[in-house]
N, C-alpha and C. Protein backbone atom coordinates (compact mmCIF):
# COMPACT_ATOMS: atom_id res chain seq x y z
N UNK A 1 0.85 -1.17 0.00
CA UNK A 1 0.00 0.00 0.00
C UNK A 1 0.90 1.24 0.00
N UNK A 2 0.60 2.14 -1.30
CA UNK A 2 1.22 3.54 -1.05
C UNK A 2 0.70 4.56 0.13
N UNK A 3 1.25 5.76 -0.23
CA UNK A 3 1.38 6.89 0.71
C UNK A 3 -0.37 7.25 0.35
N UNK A 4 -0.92 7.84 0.86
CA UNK A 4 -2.04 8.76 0.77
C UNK A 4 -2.00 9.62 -0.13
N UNK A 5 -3.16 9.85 -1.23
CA UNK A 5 -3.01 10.76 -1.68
C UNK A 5 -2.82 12.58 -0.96
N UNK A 6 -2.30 13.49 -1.77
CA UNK A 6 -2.23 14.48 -1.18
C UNK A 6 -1.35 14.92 -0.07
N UNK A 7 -0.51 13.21 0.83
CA UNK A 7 0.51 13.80 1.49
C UNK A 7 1.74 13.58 0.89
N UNK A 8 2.96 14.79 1.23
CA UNK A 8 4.15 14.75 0.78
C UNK A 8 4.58 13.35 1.24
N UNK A 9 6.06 13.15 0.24
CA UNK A 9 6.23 12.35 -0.11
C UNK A 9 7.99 12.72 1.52
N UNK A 10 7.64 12.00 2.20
CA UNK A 10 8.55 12.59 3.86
C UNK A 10 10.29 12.40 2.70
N UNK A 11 10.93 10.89 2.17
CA UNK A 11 12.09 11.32 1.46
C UNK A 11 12.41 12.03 0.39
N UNK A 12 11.24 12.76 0.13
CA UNK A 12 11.77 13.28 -1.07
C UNK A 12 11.59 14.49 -0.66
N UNK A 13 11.19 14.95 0.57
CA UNK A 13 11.14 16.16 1.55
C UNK A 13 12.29 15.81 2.07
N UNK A 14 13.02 15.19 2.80
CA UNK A 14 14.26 15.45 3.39
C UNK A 14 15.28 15.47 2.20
N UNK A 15 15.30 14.66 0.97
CA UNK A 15 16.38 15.02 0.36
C UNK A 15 16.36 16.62 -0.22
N UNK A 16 15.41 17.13 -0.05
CA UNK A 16 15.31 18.26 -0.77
C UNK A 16 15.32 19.31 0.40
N UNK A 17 15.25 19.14 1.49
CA UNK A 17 15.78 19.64 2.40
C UNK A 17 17.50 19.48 2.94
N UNK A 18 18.05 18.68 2.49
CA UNK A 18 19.77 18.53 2.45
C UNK A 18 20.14 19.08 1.48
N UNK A 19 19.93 18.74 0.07
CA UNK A 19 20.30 19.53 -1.01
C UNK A 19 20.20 21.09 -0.83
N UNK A 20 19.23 21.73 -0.07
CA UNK A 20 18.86 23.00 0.01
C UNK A 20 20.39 23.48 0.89
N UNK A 21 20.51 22.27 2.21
CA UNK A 21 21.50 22.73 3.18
C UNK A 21 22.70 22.58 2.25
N UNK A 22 22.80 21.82 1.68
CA UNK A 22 24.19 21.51 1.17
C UNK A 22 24.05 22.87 -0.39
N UNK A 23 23.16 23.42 -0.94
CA UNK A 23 23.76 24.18 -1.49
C UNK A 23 23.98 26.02 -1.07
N UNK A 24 23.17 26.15 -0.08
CA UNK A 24 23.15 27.21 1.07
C UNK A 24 24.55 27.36 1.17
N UNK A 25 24.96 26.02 2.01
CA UNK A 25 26.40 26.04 2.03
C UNK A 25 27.66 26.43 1.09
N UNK A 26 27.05 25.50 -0.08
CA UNK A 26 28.47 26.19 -0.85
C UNK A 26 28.21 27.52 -1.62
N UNK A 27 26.83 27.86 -1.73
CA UNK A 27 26.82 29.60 -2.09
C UNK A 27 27.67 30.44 -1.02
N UNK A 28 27.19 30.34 -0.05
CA UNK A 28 27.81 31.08 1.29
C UNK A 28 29.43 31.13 1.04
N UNK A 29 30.09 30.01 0.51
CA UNK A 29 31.43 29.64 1.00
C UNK A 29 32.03 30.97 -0.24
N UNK A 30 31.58 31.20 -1.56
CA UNK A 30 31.86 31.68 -2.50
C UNK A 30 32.57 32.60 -2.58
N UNK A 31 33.61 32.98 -2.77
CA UNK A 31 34.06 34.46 -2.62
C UNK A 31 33.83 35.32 -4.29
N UNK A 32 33.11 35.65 -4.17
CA UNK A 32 32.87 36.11 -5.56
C UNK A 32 34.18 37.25 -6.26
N UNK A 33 34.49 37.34 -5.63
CA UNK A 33 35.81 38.64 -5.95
C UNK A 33 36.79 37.91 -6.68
N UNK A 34 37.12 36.67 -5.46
CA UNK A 34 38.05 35.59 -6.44
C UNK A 34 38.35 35.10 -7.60
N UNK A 35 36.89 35.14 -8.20
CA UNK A 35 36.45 34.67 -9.34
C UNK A 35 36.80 35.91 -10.75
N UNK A 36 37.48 34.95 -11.91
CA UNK A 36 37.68 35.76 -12.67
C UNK A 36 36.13 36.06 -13.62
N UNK A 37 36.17 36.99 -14.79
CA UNK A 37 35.00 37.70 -15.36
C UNK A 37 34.04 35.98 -15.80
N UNK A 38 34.85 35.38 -16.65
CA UNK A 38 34.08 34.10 -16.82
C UNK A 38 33.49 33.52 -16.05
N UNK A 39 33.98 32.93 -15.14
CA UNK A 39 33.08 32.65 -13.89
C UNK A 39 32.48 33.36 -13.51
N UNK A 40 32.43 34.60 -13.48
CA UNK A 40 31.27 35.57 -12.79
C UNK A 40 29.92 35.27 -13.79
N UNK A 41 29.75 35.40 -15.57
CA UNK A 41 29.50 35.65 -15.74
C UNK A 41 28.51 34.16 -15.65
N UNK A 42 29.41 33.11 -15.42
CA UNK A 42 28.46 31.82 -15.92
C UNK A 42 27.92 31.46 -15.18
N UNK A 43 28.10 32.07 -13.78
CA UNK A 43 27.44 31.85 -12.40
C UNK A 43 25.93 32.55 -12.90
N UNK A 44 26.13 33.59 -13.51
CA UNK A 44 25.24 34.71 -13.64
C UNK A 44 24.03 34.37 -14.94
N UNK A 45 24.62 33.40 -15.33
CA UNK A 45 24.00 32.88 -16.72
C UNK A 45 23.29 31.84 -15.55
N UNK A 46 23.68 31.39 -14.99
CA UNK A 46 23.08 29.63 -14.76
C UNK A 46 21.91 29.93 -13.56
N UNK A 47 22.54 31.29 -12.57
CA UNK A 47 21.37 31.76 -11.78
C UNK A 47 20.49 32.52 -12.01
N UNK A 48 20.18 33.16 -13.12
CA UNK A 48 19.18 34.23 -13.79
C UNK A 48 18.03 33.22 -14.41
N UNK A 49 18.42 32.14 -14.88
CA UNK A 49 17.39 30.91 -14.75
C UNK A 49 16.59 30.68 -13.70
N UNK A 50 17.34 30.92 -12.84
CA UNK A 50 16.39 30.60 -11.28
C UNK A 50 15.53 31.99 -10.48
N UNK A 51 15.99 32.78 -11.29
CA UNK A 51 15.42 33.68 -10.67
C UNK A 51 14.11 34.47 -11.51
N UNK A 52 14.76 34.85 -12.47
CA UNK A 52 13.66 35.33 -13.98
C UNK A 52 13.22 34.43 -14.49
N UNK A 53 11.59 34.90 -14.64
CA UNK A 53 10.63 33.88 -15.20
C UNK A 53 10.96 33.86 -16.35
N UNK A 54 10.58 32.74 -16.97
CA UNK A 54 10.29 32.35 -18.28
C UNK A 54 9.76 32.81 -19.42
N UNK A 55 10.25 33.11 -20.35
CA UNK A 55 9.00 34.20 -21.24
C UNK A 55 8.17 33.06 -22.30
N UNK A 56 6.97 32.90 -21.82
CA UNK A 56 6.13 32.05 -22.50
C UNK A 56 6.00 32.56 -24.01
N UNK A 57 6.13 31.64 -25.35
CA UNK A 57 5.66 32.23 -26.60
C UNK A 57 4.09 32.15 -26.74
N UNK A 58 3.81 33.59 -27.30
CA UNK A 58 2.29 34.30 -27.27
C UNK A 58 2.38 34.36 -28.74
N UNK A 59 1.06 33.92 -28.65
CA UNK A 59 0.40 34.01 -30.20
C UNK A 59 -0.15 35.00 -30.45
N UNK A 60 0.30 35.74 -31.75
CA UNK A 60 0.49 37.37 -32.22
C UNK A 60 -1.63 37.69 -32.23
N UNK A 61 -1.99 37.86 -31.70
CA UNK A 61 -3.78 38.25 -31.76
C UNK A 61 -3.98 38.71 -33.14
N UNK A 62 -5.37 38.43 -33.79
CA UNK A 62 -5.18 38.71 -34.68
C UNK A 62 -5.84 40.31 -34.93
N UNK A 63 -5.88 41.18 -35.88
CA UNK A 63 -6.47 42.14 -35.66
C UNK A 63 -7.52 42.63 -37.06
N UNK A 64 -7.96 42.96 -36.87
CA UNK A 64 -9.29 43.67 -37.94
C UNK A 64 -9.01 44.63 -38.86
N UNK A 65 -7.26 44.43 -39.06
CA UNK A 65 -6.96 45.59 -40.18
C UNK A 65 -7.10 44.85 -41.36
N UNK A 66 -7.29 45.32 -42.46
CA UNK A 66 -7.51 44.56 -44.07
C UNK A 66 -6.09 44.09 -44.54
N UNK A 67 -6.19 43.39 -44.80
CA UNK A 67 -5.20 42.49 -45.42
C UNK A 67 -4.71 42.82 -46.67
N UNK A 68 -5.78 43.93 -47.39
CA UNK A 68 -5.33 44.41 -48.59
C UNK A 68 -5.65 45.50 -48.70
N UNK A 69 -5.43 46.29 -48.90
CA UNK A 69 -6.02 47.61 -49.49
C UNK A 69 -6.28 48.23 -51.29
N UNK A 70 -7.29 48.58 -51.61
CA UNK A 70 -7.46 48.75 -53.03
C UNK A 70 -7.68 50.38 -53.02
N UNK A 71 -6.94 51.30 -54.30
CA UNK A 71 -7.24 52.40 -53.91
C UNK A 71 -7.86 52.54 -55.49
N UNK A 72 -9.00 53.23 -55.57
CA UNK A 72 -9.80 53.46 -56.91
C UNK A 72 -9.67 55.50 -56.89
N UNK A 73 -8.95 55.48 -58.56
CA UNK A 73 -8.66 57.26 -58.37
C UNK A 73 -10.10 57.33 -59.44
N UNK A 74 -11.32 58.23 -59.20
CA UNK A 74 -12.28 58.61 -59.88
C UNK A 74 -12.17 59.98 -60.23
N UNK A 75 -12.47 59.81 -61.42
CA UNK A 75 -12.27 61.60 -62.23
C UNK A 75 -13.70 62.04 -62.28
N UNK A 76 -14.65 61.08 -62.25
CA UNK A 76 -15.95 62.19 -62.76
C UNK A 76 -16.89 61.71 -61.58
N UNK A 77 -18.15 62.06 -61.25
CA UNK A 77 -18.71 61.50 -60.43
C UNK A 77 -19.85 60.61 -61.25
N UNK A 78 -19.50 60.61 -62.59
CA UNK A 78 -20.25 59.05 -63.28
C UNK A 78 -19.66 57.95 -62.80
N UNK A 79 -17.82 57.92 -62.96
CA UNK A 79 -17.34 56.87 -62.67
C UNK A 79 -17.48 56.78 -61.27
N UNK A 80 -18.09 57.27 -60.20
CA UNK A 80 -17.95 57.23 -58.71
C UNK A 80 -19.15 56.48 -58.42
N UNK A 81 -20.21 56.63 -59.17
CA UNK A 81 -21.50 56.20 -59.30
C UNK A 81 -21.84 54.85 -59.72
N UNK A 82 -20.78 54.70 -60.64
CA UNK A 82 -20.57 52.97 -61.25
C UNK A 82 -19.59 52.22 -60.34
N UNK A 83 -18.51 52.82 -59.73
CA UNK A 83 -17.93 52.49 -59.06
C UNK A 83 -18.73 51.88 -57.78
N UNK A 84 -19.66 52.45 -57.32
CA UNK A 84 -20.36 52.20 -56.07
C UNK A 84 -21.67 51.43 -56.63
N UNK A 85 -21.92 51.19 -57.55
CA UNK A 85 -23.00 50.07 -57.95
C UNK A 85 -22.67 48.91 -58.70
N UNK A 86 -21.00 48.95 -58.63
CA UNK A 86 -20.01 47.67 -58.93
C UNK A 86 -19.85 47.22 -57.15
N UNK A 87 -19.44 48.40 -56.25
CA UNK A 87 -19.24 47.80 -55.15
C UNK A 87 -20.68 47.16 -54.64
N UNK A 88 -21.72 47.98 -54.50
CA UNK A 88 -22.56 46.99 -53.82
C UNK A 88 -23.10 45.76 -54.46
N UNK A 89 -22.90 45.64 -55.94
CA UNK A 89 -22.92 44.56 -56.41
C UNK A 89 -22.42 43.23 -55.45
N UNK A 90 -20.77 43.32 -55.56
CA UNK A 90 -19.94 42.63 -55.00
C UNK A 90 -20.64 41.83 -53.38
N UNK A 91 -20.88 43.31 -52.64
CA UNK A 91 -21.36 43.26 -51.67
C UNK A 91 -22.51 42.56 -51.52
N UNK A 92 -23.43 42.45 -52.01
CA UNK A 92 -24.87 41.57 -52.35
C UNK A 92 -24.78 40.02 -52.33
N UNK A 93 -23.85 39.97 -53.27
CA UNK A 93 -23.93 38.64 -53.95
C UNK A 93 -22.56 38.08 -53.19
N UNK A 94 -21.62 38.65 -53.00
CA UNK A 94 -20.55 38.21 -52.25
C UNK A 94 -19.44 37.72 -52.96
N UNK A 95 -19.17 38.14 -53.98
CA UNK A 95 -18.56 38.03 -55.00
C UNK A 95 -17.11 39.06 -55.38
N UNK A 96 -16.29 38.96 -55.68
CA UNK A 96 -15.33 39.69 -56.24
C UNK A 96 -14.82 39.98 -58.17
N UNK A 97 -15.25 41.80 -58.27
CA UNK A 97 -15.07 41.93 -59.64
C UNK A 97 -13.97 42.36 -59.80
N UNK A 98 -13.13 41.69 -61.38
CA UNK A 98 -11.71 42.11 -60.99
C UNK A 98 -11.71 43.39 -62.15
């Protein structure tokens, strides 16, 4: 018969309570001055992991700008008139005139 659900697991609480003592310890012992720039820096690489979160990848949202833009130059307001009873055409029927 196992442990109960929901209670810790008591050795894998004490090993993780020694590991904690045993690395307490050798941070403490560190003389950081000693250390030349490389070692400073890889200490600094390997603990910025432990400290700064993670940057999760986010999916870009999408947004409601047009994907295309069409620009129509009208000289008379006949062609503005056909122009706009070509567009609601389109619009009606759902269709694209090229």
């Amino acid at each position: 018969m196992g442990r109960i659900a929901g209670v810790p697991n008591r050795v894998t609480t004490q090993i993780k309570e020694k590991l904690q003592e045993l690395i307490d310890g050798i941070v403490s012992t560190i003389e950081v001055e000693d250390l030349n720039t490389n070692q400073k820096l890889k200490m600094l690489q390997i603990s910025l992991q432990y400290v700064l979160p993670r940057l999760k990848h986010s999916k870009e949202e999408a947004t409601n700008e047009p994907s295309e833009i069409q620009i129509s130059i009208v000289k008379t307001s006949d062609e503005l008139d056909r122009l706009n009873k070509v567009n609601a055409y389109e619009k009606e029927h759902n269709i694209k005139i090229i």
